[in-house]
N, C-alpha and C. Protein backbone atom coordinates (compact mmCIF):
# COMPACT_ATOMS: atom_id res chain seq x y z
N UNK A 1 17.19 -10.21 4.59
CA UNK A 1 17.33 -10.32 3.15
C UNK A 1 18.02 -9.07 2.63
N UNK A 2 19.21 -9.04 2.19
CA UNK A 2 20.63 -8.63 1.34
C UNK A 2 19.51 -7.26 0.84
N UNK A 3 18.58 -8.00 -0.23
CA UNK A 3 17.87 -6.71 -0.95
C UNK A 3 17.03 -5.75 -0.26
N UNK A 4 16.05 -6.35 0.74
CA UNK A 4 15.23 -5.14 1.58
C UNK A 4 15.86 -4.31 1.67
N UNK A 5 17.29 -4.71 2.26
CA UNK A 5 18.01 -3.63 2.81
C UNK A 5 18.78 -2.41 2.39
N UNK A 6 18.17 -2.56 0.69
CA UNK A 6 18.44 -1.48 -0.03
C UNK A 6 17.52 -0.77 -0.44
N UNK A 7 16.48 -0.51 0.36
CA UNK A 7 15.21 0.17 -0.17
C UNK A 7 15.71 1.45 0.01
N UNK A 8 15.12 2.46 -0.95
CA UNK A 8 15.50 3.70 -0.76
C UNK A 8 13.42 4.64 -1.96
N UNK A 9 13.68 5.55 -0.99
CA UNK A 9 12.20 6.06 -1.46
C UNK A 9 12.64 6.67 -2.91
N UNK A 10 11.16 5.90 -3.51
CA UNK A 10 11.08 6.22 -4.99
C UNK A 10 10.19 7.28 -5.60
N UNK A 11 8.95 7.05 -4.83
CA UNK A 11 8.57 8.34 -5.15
C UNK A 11 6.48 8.63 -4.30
N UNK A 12 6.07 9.43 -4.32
CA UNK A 12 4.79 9.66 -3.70
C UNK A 12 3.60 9.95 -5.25
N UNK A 13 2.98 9.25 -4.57
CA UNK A 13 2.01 8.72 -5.53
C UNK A 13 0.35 9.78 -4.99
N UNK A 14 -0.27 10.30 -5.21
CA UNK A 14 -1.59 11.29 -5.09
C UNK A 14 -2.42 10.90 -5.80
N UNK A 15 -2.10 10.52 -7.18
CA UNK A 15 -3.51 9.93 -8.42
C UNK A 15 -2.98 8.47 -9.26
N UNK A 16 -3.84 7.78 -9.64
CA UNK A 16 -3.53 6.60 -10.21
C UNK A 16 -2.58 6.73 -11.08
N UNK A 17 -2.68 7.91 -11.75
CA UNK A 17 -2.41 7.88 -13.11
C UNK A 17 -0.66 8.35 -12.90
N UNK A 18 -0.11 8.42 -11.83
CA UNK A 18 0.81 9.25 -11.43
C UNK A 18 1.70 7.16 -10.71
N UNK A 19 1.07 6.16 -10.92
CA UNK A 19 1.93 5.12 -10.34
C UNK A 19 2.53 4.80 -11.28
N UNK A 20 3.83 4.17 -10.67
CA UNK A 20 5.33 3.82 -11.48
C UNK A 20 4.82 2.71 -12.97
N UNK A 21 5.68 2.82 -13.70
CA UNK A 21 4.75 2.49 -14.84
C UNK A 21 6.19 1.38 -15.24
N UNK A 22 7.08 1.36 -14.60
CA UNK A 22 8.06 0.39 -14.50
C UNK A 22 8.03 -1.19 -13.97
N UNK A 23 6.83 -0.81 -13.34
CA UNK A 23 6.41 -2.25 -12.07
C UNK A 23 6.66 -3.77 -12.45
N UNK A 24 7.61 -4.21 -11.75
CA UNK A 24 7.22 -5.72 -12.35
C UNK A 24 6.69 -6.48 -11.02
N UNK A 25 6.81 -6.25 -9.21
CA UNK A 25 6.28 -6.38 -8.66
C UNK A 25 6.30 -5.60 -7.56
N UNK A 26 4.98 -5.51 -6.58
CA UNK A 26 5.21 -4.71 -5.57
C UNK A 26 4.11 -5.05 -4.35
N UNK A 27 4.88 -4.61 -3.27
CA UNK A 27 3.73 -5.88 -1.62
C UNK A 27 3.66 -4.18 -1.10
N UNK A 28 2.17 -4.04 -0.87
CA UNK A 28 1.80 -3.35 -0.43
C UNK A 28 1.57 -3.25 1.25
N UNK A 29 1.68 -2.31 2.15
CA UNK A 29 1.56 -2.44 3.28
C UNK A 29 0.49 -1.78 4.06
N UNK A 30 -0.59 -1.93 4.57
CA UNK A 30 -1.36 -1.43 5.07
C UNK A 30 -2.19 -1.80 6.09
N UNK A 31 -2.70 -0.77 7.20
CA UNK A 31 -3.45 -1.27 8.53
C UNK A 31 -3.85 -0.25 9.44
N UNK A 32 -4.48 0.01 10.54
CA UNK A 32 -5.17 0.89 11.53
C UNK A 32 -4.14 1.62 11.85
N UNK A 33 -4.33 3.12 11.75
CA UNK A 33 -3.52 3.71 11.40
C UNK A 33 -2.82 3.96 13.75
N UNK A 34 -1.60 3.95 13.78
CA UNK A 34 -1.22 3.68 14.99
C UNK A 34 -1.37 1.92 15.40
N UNK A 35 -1.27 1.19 14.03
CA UNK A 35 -1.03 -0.41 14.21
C UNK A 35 0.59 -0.65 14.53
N UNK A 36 1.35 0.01 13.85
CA UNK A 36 2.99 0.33 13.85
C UNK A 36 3.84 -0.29 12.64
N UNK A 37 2.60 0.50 11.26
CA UNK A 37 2.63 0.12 10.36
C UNK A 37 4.14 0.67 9.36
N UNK A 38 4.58 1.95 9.91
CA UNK A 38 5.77 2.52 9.93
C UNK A 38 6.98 1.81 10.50
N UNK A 39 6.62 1.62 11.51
CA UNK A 39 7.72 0.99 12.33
C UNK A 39 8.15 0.03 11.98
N UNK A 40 7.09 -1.04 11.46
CA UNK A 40 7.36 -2.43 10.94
C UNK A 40 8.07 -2.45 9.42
N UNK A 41 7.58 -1.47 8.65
CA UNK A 41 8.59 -1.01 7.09
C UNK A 41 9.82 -0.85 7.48
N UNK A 42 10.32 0.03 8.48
CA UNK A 42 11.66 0.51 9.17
C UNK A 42 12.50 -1.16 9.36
N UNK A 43 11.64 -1.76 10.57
CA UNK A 43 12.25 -2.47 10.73
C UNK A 43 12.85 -3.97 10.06
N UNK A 44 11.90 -3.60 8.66
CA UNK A 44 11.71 -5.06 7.64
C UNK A 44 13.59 -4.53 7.00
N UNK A 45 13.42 -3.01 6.77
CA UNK A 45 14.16 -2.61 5.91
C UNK A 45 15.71 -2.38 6.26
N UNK A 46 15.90 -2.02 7.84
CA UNK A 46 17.10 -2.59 8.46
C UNK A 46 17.41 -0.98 8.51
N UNK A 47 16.30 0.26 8.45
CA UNK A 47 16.19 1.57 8.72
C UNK A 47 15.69 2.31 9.77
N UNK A 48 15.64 3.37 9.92
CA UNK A 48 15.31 4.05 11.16
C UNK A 48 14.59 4.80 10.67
N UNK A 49 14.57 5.37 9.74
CA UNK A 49 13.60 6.86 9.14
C UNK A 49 13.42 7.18 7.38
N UNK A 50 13.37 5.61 6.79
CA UNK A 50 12.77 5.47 5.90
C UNK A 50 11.23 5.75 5.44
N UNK A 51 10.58 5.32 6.66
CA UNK A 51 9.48 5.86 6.37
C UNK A 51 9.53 6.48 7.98
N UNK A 52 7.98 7.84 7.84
CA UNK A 52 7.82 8.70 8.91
C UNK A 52 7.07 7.93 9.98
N UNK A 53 7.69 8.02 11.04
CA UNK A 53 7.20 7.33 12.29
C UNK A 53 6.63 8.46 12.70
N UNK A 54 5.34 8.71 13.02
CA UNK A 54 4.61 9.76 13.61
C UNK A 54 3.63 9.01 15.05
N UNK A 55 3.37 10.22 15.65
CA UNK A 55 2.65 10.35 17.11
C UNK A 55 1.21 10.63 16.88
N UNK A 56 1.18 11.32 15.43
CA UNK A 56 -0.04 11.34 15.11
C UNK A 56 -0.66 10.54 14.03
N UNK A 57 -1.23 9.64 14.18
CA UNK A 57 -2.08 9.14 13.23
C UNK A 57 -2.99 9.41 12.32
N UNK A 58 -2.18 8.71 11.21
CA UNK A 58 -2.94 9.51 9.40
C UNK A 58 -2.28 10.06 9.19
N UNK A 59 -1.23 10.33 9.63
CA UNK A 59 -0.15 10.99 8.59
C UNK A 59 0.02 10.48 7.14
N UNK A 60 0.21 9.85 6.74
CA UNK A 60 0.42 8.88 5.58
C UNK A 60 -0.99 9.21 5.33
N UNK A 61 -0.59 10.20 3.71
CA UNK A 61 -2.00 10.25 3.03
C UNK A 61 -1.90 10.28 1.60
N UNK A 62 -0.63 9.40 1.24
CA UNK A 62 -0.56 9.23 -0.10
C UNK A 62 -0.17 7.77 -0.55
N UNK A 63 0.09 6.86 -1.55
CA UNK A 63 0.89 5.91 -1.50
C UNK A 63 2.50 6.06 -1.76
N UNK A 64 3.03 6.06 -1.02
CA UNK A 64 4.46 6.17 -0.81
C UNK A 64 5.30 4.56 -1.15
N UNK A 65 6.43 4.99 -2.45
CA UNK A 65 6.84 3.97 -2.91
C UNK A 65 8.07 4.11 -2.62
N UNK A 66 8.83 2.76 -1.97
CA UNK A 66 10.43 2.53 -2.18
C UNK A 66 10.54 1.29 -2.83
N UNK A 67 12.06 1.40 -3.49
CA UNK A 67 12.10 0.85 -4.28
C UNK A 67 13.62 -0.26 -3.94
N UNK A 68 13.05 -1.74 -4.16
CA UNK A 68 14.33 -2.35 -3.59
C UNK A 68 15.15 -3.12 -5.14
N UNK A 69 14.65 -2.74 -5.88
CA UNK A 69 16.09 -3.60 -7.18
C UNK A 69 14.95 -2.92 -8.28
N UNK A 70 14.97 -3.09 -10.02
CA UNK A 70 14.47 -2.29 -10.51
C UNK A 70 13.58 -3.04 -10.99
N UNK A 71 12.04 -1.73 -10.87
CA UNK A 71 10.83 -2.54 -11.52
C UNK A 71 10.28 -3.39 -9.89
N UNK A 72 10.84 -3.57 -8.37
CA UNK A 72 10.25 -4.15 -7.55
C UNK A 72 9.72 -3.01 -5.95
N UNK A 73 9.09 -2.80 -5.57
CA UNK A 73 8.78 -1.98 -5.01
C UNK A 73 8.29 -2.41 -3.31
N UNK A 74 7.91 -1.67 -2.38
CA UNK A 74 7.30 -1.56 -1.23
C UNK A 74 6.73 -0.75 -1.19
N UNK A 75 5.14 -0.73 -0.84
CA UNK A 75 4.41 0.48 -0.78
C UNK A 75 3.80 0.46 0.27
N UNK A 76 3.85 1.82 0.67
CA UNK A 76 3.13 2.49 2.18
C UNK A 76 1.85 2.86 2.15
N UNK A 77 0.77 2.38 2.42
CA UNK A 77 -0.54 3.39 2.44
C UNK A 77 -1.03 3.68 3.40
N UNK A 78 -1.95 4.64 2.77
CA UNK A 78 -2.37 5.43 4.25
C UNK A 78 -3.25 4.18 5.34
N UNK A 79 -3.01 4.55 6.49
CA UNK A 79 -3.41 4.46 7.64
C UNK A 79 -5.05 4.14 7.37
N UNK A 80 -5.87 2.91 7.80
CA UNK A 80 -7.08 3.44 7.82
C UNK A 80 -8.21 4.13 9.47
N UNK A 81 -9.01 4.55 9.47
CA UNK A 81 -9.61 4.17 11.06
C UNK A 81 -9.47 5.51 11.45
N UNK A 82 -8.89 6.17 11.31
CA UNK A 82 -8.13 7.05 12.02
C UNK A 82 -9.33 8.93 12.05
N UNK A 83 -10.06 8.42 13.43
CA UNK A 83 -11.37 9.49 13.37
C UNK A 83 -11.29 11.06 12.77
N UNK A 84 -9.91 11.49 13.21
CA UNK A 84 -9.63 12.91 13.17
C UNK A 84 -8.88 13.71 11.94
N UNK A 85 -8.98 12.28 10.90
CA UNK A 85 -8.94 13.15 8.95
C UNK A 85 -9.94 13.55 8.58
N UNK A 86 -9.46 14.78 8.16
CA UNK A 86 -11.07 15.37 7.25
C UNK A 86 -11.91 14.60 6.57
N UNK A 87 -13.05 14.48 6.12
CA UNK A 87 -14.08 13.62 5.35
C UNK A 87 -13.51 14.05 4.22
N UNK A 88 -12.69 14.98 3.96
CA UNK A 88 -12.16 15.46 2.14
C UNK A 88 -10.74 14.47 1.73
N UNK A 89 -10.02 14.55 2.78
CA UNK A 89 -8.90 13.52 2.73
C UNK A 89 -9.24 11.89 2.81
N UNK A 90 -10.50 11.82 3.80
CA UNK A 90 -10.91 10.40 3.71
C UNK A 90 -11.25 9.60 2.47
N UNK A 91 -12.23 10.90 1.38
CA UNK A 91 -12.78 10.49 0.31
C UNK A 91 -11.84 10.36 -0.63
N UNK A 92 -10.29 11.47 -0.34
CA UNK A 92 -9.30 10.85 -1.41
C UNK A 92 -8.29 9.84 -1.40
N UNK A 93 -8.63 9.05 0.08
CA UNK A 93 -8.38 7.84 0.42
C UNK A 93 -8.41 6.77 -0.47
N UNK A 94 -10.14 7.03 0.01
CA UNK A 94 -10.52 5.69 -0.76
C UNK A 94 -10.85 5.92 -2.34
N UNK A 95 -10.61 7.06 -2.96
CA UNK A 95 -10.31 7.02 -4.50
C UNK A 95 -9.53 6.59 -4.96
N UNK A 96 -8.25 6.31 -4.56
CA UNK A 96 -6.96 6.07 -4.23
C UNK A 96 -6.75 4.79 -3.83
N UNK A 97 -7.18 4.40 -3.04
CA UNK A 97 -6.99 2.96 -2.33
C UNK A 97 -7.88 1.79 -3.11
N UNK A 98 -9.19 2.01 -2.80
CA UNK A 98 -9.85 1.15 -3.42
C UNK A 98 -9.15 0.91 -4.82
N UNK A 99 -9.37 2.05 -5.92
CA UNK A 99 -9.01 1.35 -7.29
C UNK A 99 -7.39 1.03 -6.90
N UNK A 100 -6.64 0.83 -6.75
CA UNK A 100 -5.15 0.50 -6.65
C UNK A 100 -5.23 -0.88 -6.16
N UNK A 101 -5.68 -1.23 -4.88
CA UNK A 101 -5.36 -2.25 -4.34
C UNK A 101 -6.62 -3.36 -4.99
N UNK A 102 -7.50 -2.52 -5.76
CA UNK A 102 -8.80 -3.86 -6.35
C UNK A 102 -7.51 -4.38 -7.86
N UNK A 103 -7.15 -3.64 -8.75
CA UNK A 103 -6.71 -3.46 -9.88
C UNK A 103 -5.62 -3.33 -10.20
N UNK A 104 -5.15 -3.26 -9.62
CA UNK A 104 -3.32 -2.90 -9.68
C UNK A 104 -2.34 -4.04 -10.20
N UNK A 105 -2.25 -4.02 -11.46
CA UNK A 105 -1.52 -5.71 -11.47
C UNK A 105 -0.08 -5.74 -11.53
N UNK A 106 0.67 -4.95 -10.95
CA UNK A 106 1.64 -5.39 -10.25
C UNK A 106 1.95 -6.27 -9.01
N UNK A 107 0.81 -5.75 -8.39
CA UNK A 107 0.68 -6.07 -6.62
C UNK A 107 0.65 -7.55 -6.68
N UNK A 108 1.33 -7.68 -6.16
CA UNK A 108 1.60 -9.06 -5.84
C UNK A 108 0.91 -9.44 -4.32
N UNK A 109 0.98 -9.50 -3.57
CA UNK A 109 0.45 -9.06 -2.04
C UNK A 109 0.27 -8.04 -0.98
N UNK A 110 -0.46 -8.44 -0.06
CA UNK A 110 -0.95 -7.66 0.81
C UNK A 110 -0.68 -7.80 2.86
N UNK A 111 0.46 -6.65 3.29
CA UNK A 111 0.87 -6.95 4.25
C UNK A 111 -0.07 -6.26 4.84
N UNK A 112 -0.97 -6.92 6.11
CA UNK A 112 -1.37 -6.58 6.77
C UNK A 112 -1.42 -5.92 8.31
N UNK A 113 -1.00 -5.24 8.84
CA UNK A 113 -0.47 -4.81 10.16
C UNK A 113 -1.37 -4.48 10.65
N UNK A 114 -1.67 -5.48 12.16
CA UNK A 114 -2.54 -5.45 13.25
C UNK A 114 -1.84 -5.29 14.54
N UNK A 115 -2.55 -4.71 15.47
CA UNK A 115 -1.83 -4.28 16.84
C UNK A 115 -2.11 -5.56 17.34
N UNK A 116 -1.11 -6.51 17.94
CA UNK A 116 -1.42 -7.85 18.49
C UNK A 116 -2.39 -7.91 19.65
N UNK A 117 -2.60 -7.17 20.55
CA UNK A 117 -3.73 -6.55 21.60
C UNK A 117 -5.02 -6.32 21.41
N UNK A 118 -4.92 -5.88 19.79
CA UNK A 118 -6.38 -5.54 19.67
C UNK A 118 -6.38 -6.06 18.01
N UNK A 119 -6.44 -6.80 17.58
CA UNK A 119 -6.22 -7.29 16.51
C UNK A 119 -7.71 -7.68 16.00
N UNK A 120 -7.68 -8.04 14.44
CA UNK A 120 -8.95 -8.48 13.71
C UNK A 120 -10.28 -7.03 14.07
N UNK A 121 -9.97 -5.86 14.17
CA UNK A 121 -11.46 -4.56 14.74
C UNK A 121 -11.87 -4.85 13.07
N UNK A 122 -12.97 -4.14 13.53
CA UNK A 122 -14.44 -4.39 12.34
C UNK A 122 -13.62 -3.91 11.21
N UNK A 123 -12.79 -2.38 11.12
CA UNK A 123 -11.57 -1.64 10.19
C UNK A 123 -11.04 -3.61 9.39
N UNK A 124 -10.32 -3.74 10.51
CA UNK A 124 -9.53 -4.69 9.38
C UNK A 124 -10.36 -6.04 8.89
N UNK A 125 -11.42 -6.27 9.66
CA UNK A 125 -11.79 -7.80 8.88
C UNK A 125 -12.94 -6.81 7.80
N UNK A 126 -12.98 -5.83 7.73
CA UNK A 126 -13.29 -5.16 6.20
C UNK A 126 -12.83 -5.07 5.01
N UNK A 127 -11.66 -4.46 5.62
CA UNK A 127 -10.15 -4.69 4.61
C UNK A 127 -10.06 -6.28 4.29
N UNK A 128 -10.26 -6.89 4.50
CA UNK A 128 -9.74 -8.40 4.07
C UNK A 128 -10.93 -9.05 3.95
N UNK A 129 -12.17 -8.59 4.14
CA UNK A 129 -13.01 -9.12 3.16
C UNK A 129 -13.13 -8.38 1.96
N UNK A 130 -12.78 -7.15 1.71
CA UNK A 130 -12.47 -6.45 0.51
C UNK A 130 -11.53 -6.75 -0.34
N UNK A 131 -10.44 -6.93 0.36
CA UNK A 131 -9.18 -7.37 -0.24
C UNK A 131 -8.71 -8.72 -0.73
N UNK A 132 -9.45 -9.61 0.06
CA UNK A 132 -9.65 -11.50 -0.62
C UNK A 132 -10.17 -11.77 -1.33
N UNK A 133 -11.54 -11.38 -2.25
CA UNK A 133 -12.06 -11.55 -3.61
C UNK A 133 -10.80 -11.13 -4.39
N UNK A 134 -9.95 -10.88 -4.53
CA UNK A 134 -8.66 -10.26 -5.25
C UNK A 134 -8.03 -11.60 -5.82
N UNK A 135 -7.72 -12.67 -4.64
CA UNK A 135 -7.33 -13.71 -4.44
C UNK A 135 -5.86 -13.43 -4.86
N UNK A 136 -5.51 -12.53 -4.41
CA UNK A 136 -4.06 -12.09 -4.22
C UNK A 136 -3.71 -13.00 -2.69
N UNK A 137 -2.33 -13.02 -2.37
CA UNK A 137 -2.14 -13.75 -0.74
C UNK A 137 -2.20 -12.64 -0.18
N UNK A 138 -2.39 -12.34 1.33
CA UNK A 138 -2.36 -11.62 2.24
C UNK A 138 -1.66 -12.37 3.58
N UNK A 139 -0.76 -11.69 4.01
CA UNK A 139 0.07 -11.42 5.45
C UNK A 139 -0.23 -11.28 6.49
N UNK A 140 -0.31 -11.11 7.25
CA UNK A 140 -0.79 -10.47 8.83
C UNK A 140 0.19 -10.36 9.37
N UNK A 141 0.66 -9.22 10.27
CA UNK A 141 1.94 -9.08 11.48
C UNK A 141 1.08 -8.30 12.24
N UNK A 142 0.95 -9.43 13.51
CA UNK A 142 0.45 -9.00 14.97
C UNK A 142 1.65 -8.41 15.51
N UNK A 143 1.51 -6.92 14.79
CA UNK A 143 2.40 -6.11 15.37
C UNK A 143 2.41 -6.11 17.10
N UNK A 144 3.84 -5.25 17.69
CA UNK A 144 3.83 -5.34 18.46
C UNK A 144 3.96 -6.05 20.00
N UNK A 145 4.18 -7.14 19.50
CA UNK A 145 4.10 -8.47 20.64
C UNK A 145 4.82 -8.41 21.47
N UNK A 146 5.77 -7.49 21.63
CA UNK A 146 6.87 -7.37 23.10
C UNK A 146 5.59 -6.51 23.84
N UNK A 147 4.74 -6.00 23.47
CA UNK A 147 3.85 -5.37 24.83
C UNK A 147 2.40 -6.68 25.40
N UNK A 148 3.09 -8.06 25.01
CA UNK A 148 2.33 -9.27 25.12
C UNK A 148 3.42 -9.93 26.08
N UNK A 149 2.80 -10.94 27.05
CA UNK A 149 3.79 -11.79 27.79
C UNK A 149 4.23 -13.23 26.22
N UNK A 150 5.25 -13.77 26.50
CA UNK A 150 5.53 -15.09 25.45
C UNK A 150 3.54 -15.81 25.10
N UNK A 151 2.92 -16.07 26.40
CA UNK A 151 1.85 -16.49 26.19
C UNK A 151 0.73 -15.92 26.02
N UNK A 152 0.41 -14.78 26.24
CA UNK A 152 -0.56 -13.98 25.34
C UNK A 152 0.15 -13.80 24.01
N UNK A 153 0.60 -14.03 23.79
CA UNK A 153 1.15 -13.95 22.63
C UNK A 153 0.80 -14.77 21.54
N UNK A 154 1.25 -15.92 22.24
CA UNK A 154 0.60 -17.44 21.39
C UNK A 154 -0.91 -17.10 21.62
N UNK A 155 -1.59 -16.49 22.62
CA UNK A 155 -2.95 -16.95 22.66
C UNK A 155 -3.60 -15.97 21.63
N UNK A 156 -3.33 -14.54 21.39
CA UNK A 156 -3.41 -13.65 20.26
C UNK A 156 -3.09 -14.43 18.94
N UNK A 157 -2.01 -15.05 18.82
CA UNK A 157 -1.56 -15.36 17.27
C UNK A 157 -3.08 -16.71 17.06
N UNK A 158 -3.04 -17.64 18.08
CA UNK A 158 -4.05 -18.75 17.64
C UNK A 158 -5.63 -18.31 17.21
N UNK A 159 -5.93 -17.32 18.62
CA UNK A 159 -7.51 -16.68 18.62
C UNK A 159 -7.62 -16.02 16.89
N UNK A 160 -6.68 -15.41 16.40
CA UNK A 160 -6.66 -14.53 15.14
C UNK A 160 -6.56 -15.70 14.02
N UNK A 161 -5.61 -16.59 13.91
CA UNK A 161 -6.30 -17.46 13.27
C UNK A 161 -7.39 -18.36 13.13
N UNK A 162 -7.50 -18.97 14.21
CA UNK A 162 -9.30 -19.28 14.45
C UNK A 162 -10.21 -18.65 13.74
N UNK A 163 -10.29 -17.25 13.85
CA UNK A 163 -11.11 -16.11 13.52
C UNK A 163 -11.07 -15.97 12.35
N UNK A 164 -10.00 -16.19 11.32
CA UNK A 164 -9.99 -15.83 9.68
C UNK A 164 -10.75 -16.59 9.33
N UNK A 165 -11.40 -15.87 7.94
CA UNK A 165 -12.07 -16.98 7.00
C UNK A 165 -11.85 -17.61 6.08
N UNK A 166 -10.93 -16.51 5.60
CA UNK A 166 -9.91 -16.87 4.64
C UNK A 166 -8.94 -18.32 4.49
N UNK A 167 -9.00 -18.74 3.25
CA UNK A 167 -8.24 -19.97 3.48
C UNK A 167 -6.64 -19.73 3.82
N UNK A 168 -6.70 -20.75 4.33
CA UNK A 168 -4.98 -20.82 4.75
C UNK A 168 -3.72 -20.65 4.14
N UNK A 169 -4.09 -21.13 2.77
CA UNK A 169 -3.12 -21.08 1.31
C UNK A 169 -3.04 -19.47 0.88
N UNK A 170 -4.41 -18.53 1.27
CA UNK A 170 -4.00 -17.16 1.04
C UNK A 170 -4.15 -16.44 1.55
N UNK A 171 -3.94 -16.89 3.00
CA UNK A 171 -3.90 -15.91 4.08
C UNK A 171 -3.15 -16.59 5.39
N UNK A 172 -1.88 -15.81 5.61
CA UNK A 172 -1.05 -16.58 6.83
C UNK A 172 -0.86 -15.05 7.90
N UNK A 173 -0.13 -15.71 9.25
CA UNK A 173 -0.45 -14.90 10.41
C UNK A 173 0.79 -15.18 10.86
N UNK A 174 1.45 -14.53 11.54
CA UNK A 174 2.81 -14.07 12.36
C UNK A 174 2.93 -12.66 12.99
N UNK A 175 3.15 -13.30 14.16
CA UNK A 175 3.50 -12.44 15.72
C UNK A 175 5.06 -11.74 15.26
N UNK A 176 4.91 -10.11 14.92
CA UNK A 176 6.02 -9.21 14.95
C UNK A 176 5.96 -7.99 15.71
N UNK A 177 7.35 -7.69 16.00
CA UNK A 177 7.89 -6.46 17.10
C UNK A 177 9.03 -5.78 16.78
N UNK A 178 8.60 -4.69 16.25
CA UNK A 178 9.68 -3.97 15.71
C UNK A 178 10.55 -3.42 16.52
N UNK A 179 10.44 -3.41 17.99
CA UNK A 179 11.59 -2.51 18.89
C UNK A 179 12.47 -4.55 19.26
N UNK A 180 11.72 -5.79 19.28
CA UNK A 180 12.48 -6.56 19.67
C UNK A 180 13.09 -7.02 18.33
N UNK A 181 12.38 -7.20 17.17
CA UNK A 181 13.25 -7.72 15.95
C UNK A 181 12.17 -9.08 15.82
N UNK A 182 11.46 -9.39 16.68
CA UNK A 182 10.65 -10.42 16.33
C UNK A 182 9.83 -10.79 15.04
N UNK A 183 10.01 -12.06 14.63
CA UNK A 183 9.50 -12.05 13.27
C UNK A 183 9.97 -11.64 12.30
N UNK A 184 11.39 -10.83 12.03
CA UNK A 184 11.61 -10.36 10.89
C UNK A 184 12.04 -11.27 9.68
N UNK A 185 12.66 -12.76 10.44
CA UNK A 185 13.19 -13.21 9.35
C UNK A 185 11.88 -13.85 8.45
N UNK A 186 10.77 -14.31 9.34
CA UNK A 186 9.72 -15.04 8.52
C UNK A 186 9.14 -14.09 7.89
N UNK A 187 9.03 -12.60 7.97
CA UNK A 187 8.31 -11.63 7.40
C UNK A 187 8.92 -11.63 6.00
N UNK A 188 10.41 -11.43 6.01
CA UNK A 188 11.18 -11.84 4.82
C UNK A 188 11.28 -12.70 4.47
N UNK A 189 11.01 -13.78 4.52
CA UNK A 189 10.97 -15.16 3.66
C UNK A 189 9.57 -14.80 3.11
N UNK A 190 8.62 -14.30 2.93
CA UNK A 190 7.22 -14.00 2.55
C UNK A 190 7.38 -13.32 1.61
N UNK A 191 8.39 -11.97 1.42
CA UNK A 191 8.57 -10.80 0.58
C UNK A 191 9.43 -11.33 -0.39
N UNK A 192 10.56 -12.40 -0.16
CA UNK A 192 11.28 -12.69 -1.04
C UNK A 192 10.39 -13.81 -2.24
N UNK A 193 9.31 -14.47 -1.52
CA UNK A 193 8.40 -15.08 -2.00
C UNK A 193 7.84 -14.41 -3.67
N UNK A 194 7.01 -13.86 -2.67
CA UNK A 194 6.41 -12.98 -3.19
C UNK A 194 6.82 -12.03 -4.25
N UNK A 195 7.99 -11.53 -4.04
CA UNK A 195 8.65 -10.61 -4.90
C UNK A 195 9.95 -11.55 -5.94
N UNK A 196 9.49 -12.61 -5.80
CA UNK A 196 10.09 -13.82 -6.85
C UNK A 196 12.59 -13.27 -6.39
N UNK A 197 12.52 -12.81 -5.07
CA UNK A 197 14.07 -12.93 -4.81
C UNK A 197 14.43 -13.81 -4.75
N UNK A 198 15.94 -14.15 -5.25
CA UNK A 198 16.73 -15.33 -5.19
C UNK A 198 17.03 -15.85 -3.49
């Protein structure tokens, strides 16, 4: 999609009161932090170092906004799970996270990034029982799937749906791989959805 591919960073976000006040919509991205929640923004966006691909996990400790046409956004949040952030950064996590993603009425949806290997941990079916009283839609990309054979693959994507509770109408699942390109076009037919693109 023509527009992803003009995302360019808009700006870093630390306190509520500090988010874009322009918004007309914006799909938030978030998941276990080393899910390849970076990688998968990069690769939606047709970039290499749009957002920071790190070795260490939790890097991402703010909401980080790019911006693809005006008033529509992509947002990065922090990483969750991730044992070795301070309990001071954790708590300004979730000051941060919680009210944004409960309240935020721009947000249009919620991309979820799971490691296809280890997909649905106690971390994310938290997040999405937190995040589905919203009754916003939510995403899933079983990141990763080139480190799956074709058929673990399918058997990951089915077991994970099985497993949701969520209804089907607001919550869908797709197998993506950001070093093969897998999934990108259905990931974008979701965002253009969502973000009302022509």
């Amino acid at each position: 999609m023509s527009l992803l591919k003009k995302a360019i960073f808009h700006t870093t976000v630390a306190r509520l009161a500090a988010l874009p006040t322009d918004a007309i919509a914006e799909v938030a991205f978030v998941g276990r932090s080393n899910a390849g929640k970076s990688s998968a923004i990069n690769t939606l966006v047709g970039q290499t170092r749009l957002t920071h691909v790190s070795k260490t996990p939790g890097r991402t400790q703010h909401l980080n906004y790019f911006s693809l046409s005006p008033g529509k956004y992509l947002v990065d949040l922090p990483g969750y799970g991730f044992a070795k952030v301070p309990e001071a950064v954790k708590r300004q996590w979730e000051g941060l996270l919680a009210p944004y993603l409960e309240w935020r009425e721009p947000l249009v949806g919620l991309i979820l990034i799971m490691d296809c290997r280890h997909p649905l941990t106690e971390l994310d079916c938290r997040m999405l029982d937190w995040f589905a009283p919203t009754g916003r839609p939510i995403h899933i990309l079983l990141s990763k799937a080139d480190k799956l054979s074709r058929q673990a693959q399918m058997q990951a994507l089915k077991k994970t749906r099985a497993a949701l509770t969520i209804p089907g109408e607001q919550c869908s699942t797709q197998l993506f791989s950001s070093l093969k390109k897998t999934g990108v076009e259905e990931c974008e037919a979701v965002l253009a959805r969502w973000l009302a693109f022509p």
